[in-house]
Protein backbone atom coordinates (compact mmCIF):
# COMPACT_ATOMS: atom_id res chain seq x y z
CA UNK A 1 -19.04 18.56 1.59
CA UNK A 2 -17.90 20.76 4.23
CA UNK A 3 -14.77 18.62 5.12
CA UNK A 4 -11.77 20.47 6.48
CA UNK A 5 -8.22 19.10 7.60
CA UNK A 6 -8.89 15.52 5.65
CA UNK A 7 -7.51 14.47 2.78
CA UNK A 8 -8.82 12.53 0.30
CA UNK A 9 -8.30 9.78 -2.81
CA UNK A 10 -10.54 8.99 -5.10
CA UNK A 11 -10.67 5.01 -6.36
CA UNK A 12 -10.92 3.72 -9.62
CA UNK A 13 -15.06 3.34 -9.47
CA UNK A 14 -17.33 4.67 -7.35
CA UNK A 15 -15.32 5.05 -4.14
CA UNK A 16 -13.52 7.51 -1.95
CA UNK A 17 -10.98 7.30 0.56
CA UNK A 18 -11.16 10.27 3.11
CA UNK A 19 -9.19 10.50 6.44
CA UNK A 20 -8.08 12.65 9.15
CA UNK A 21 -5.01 15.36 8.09
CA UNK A 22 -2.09 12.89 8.21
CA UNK A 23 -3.39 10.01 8.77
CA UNK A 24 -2.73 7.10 5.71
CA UNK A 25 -1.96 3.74 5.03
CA UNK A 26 1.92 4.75 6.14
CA UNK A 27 1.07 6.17 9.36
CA UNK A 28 -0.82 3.00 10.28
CA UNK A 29 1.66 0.81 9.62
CA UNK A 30 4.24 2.62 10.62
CA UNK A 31 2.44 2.82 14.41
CA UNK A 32 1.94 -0.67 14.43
CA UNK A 33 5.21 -1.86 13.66
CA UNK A 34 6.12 0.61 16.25
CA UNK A 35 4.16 -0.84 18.78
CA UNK A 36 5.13 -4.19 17.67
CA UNK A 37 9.00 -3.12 17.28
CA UNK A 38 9.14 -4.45 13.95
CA UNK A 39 11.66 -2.25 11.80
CA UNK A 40 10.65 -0.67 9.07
CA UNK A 41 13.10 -2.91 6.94
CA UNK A 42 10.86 -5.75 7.41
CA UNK A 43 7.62 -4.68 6.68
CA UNK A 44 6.10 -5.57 3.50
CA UNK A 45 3.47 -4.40 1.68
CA UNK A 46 1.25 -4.73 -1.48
CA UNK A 47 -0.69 -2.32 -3.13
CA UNK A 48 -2.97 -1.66 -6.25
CA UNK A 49 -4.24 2.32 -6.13
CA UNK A 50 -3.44 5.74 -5.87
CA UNK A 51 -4.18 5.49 -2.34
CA UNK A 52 -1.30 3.00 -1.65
CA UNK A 53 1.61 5.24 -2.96
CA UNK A 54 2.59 5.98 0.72
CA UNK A 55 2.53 3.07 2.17
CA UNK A 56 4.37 1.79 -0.80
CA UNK A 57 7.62 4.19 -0.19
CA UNK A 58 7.27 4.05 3.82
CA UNK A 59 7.63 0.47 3.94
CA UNK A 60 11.17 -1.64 3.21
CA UNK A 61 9.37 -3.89 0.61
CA UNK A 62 6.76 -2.31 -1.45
CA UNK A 63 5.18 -4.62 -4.14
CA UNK A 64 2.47 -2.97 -6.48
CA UNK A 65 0.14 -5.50 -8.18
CA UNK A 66 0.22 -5.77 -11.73
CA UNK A 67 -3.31 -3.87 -12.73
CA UNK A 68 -1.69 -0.89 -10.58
CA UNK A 69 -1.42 2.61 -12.17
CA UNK A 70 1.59 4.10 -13.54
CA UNK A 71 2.33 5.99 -10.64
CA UNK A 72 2.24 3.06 -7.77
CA UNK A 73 4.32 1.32 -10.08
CA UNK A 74 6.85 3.65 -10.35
CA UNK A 75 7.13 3.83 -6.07
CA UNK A 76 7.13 -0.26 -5.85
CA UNK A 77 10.13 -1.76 -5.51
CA UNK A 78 8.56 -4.79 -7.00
CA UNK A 79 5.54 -5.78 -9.29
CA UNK A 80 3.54 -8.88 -9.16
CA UNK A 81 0.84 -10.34 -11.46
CA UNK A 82 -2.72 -8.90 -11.11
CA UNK A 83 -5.36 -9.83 -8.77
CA UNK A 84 -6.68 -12.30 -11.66
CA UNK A 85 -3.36 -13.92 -11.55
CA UNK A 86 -3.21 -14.27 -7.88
CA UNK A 87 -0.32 -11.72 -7.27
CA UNK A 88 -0.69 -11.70 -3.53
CA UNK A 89 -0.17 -15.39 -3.70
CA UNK A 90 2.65 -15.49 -5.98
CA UNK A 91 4.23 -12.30 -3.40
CA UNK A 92 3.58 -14.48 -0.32
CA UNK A 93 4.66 -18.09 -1.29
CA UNK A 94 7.77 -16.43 -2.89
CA UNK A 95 8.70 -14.48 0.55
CA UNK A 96 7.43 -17.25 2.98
CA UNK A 97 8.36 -21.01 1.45
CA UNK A 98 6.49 -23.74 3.32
């Protein structure tokens, strides 16, 4: 394509991630908990693809969903169910009672 200093992921279907040199889900967060002065220690995160795996290890609570590869697995400090079993849900109401 003619693309230089990007990097790139490619998704389980028909979709690609592409983005500066850099620049991934880690560095975002980790600039806006910056700007917000959250620590690091408290931000959580959940993720399902390849193109997670660094915001999984930047952040102090990574949680991989349950449909995730091998390899996000392995980098999450905890697994939920799947997206059909409403992981995010299960993540959230466990973290943040009512």
């Amino acid at each position: 394509m003619g693309l230089h200093k990007v990097t790139y992921n490619v998704g389980w279907t028909a979709w690609l991630d592409i983005a500066p040199e850099g620049v991934n889900k880690a560095t975002g967060l980790e600039f806006v908990a910056g700007e917000l002065g959250i620590p690091r220690s408290r931000v959580l995160a959940i993720g399902d693809g390849r193109n997670d795996i660094d915001m999984l290890e930047w952040v102090g609570i990574g949680v991989a969903m349950g449909q995730a590869p091998d390899e996000v697995l392995a980098v999450a400090d905890e697994t939920t169910g799947s997206d059909l079993e409403d992981g995010v849900a299960a993540v959230l109401a466990r973290r943040f009672p009512a």
